[in-house]
C-alpha atoms as a PDB file:
ATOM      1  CA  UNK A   1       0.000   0.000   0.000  1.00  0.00           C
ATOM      2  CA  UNK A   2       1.414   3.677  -1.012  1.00  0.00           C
ATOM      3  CA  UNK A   3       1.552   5.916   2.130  1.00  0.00           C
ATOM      4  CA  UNK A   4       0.235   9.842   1.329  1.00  0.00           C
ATOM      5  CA  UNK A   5       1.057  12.787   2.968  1.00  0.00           C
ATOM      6  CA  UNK A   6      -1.678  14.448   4.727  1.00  0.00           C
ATOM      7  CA  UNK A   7      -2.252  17.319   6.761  1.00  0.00           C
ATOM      8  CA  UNK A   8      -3.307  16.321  10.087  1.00  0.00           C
ATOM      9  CA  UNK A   9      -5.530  18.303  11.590  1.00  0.00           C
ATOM     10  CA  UNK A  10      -7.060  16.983  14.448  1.00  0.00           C
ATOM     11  CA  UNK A  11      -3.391  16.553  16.086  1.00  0.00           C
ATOM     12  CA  UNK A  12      -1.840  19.433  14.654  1.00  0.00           C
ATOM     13  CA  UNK A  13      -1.499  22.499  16.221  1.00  0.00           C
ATOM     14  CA  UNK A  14      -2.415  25.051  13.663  1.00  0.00           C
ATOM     15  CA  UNK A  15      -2.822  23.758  10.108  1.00  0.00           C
ATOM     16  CA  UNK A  16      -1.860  19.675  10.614  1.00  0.00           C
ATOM     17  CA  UNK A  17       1.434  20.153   8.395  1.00  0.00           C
ATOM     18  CA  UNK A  18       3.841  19.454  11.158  1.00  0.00           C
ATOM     19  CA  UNK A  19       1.872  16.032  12.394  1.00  0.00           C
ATOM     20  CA  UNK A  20       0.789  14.624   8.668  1.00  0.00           C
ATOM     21  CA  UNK A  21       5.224  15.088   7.878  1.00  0.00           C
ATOM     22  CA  UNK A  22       5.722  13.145  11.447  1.00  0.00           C
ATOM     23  CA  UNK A  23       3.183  10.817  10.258  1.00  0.00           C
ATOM     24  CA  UNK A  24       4.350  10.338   6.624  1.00  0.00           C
ATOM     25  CA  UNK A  25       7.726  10.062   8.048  1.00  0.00           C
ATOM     26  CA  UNK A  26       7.303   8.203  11.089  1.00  0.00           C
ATOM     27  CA  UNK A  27       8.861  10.364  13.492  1.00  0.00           C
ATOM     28  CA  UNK A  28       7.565  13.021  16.098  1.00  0.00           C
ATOM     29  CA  UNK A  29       5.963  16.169  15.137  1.00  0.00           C
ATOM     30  CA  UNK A  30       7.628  17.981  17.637  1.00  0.00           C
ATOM     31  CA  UNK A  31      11.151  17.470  16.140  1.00  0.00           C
ATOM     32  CA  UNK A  32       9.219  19.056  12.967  1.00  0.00           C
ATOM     33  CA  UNK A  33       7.836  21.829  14.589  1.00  0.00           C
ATOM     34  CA  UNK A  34      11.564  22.570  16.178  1.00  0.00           C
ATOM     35  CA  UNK A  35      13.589  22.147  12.594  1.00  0.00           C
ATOM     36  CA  UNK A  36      10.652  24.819  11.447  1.00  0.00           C
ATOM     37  CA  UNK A  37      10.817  27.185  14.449  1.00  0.00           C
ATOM     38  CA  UNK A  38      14.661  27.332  13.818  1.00  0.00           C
ATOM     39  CA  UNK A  39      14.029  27.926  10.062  1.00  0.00           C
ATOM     40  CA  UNK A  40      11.705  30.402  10.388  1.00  0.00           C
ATOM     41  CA  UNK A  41      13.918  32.422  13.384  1.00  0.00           C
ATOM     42  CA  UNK A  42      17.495  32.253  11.237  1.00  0.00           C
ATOM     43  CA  UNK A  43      16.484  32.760   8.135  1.00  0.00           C
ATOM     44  CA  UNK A  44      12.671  33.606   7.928  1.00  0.00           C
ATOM     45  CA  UNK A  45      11.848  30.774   5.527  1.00  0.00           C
ATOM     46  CA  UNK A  46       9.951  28.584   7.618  1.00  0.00           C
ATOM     47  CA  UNK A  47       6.928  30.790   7.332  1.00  0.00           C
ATOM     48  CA  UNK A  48       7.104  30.889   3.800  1.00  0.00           C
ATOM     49  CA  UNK A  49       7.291  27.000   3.462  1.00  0.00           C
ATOM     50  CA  UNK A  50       5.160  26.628   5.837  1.00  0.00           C
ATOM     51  CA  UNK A  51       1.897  28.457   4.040  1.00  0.00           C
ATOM     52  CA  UNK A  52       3.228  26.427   0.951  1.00  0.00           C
ATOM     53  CA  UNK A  53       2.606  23.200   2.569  1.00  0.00           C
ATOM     54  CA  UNK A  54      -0.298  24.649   3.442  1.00  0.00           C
ATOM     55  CA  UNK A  55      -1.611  25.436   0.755  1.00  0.00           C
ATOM     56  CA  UNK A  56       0.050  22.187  -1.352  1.00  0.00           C
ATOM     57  CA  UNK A  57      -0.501  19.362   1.544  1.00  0.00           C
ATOM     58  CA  UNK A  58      -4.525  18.133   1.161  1.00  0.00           C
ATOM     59  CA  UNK A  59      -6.614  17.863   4.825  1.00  0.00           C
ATOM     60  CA  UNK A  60      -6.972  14.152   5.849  1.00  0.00           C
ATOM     61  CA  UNK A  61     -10.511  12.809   5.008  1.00  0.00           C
ATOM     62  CA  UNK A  62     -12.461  11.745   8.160  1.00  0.00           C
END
């Protein structure tokens, strides 16, 4: 079976991208969420790529 990426929204914390990559990935969101929080502090890309994924990554179906 072919694994998807999804955005996760019932554990995420604002949009699901963080938990559907831990998910796709199998490893924890929060290591995710810190690579992106470092991102967007240094070098201010990890908002952009973040509303990408956003906008990219489809919601998980119920």
């Amino acid at each position: 079976m072919k694994k998807r990426l999804y955005r996760d929204q019932k554990q995420g914390v604002l949009f699901g991208v963080c938990s559907g990559l831990g998910d796709y990935f199998n490893i924890d969101p929060v290591f995710i969420r810190i690579v992106w929080v470092l991102t967007l502090v240094s070098y201010g890309f990890g908002l952009i790529a973040y509303l990408f994924c956003c906008l990219l990554i489809p919601r998980k179906s119920k």
